[in-house]
N, C-alpha and C. Protein backbone atom coordinates (compact mmCIF):
# COMPACT_ATOMS: atom_id res chain seq x y z
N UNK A 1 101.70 102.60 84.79
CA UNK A 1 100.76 101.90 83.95
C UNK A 1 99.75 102.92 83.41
N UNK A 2 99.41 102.75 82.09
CA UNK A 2 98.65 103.84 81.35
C UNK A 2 96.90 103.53 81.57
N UNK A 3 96.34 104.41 81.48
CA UNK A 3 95.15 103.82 81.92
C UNK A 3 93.88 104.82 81.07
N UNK A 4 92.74 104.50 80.63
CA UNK A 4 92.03 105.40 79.56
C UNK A 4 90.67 105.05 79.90
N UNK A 5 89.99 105.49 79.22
CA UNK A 5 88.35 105.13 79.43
C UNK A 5 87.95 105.33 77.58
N UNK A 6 87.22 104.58 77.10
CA UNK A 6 86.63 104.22 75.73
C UNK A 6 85.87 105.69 75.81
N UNK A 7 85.79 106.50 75.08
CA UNK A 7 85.03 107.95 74.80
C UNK A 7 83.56 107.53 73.66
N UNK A 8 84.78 106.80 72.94
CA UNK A 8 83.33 106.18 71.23
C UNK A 8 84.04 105.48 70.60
N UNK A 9 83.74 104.82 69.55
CA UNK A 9 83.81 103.78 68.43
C UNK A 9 83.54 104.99 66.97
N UNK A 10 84.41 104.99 66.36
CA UNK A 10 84.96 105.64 64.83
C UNK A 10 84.88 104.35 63.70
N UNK A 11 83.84 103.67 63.30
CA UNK A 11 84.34 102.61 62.40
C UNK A 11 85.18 101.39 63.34
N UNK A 12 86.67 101.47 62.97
CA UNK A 12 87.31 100.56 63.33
C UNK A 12 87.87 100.83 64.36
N UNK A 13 87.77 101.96 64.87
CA UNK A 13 88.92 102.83 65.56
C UNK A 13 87.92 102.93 67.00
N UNK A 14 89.16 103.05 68.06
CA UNK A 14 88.21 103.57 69.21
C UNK A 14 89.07 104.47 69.92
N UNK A 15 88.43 105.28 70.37
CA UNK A 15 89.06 107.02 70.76
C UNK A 15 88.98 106.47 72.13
N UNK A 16 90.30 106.84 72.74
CA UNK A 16 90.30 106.57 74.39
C UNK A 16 90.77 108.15 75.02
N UNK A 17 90.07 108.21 75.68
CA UNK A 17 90.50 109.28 76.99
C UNK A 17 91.62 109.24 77.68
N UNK A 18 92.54 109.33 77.35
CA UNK A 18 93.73 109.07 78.60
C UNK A 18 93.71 110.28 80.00
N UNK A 19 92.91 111.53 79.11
CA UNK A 19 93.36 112.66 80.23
C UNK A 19 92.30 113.67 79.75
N UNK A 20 91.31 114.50 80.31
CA UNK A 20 90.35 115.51 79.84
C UNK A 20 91.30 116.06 78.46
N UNK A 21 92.18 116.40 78.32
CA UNK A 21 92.97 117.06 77.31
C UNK A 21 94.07 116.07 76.05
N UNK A 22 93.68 114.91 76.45
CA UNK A 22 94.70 114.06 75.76
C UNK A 22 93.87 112.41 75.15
N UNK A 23 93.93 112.45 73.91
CA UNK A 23 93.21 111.41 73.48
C UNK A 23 93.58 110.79 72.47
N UNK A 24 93.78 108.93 71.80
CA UNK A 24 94.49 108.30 71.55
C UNK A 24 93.36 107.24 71.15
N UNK A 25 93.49 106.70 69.65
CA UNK A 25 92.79 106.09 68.77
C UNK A 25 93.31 104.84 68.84
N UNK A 26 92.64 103.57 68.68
CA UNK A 26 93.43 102.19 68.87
C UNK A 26 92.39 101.69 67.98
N UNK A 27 93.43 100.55 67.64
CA UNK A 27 92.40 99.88 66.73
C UNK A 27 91.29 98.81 67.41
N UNK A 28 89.88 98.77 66.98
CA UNK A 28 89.19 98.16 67.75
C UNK A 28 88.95 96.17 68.23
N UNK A 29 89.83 95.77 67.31
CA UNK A 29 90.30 94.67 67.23
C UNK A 29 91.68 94.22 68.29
N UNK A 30 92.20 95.29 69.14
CA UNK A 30 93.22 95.44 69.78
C UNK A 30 92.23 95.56 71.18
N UNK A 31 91.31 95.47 71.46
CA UNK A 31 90.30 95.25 72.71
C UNK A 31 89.88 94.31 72.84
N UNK A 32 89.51 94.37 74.22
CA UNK A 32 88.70 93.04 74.37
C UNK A 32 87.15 93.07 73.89
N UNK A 33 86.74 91.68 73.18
CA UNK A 33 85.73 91.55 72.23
C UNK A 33 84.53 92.13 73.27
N UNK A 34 84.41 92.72 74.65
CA UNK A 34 83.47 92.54 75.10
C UNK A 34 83.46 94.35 75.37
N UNK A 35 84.67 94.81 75.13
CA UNK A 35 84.80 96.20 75.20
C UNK A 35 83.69 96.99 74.60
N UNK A 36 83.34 97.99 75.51
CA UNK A 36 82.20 98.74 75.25
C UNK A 36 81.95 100.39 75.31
N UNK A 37 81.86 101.47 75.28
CA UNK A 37 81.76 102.38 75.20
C UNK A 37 81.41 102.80 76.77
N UNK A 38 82.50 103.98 77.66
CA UNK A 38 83.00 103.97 79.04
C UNK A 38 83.48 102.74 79.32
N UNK A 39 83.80 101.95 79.11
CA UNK A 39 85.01 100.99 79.79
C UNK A 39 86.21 101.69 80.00
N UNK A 40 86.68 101.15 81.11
CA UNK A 40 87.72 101.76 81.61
C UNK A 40 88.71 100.80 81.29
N UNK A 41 89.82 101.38 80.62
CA UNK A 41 91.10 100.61 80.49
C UNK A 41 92.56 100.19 81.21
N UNK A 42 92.80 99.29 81.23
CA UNK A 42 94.64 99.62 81.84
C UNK A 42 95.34 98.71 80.80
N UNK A 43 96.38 99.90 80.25
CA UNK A 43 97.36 99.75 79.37
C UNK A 43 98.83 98.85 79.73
N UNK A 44 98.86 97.29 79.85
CA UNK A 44 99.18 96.46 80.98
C UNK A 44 100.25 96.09 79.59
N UNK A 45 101.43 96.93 79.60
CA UNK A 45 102.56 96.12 78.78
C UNK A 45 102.40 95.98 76.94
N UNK A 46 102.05 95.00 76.83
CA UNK A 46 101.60 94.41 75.29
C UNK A 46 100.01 94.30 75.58
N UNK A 47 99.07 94.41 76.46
CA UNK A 47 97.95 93.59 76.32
C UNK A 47 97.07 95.22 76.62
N UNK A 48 95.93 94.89 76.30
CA UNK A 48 94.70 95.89 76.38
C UNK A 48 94.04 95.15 77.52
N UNK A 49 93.55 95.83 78.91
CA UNK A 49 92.18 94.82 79.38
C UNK A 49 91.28 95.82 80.32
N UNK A 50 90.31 95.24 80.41
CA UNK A 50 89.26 96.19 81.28
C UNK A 50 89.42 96.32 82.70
N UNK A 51 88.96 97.33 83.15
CA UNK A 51 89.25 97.38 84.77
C UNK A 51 87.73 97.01 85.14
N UNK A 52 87.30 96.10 85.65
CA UNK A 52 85.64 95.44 85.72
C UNK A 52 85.46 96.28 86.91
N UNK A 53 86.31 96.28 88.13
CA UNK A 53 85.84 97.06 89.03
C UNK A 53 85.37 98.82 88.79
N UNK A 54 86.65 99.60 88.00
CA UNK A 54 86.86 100.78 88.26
C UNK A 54 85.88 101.21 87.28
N UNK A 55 85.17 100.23 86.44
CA UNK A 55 84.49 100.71 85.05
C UNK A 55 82.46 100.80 85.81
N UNK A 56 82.58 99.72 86.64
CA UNK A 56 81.26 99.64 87.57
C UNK A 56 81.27 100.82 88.27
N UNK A 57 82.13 101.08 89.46
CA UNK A 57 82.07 102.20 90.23
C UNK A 57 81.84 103.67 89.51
N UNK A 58 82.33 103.48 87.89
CA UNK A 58 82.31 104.79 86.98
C UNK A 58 81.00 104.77 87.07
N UNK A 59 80.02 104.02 86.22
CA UNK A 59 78.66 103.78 86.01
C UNK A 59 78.15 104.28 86.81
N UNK A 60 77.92 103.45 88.05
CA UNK A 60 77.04 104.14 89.39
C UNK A 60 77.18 104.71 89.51
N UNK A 61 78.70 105.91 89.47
CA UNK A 61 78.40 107.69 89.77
C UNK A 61 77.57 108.41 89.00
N UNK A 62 77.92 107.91 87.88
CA UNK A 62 76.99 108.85 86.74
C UNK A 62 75.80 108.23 86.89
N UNK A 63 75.23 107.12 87.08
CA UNK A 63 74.00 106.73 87.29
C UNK A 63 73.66 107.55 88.38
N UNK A 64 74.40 107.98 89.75
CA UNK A 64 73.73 109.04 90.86
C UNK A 64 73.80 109.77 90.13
N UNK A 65 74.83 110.53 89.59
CA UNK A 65 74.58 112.06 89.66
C UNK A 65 73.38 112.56 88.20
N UNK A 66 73.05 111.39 87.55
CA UNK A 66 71.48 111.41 86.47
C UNK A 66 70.65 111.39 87.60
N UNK A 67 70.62 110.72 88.65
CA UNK A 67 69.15 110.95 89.26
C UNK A 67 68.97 112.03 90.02
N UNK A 68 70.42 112.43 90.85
CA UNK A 68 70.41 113.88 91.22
C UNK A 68 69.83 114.91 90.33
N UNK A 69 70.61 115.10 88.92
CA UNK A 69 70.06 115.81 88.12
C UNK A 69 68.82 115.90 87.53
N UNK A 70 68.02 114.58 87.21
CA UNK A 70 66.77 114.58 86.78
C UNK A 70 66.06 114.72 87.93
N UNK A 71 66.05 114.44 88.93
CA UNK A 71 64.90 114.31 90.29
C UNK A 71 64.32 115.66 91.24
N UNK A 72 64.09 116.64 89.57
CA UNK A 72 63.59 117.78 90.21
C UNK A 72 61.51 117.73 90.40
C-alpha cells in the first residue's frame, strides 16, 4: 500500500511526498475535502484517505522538536 504526506497545494494540484527523493502531483479534487497540508496519506486501491492517527503523531513530533529548537 502506497503511502505519502501532502508537501503543498500548486493551484489545483497537490504535491505528495512519497519518499525524501520521490514526489507525485494529484489532483486536488481527488482528496478528501478536509485534506490539508502534512496530512498523511494511504494510497488504498481506487480511493485517496487520511491516516488521522499517523498524521497527529507527525504533528506532535514536529511540535517537540519546535520547542526543543526554540527553547534556548
Amino acid at each position: 500500500m502506497k503511502q505519502g504526506i501532502i508537501d503543498r497545494f500548486e493551484g489545483p494540484l497537490a504535491v505528495v511526498e512519497l519518499t525524501p527523493d520521490e514526489f507525485m502531483t494529484i489532483p486536488r479534487d481527488q482528496l478528501p475535502k478536509q485534506a490539508q497540508v502534512g496530512d498523511c496519506l494511504i494510497f488504498d486501491q481506487q480511493e485517496i484517505k487520511i491516516d488521522s492517527e499517523k498524521t497527529l503523531a507527525r504533528r506532535k513530533e514536529i511540535e517537540q522538536l519546535m520547542d526543543e529548537l526554540f527553547e534556548s
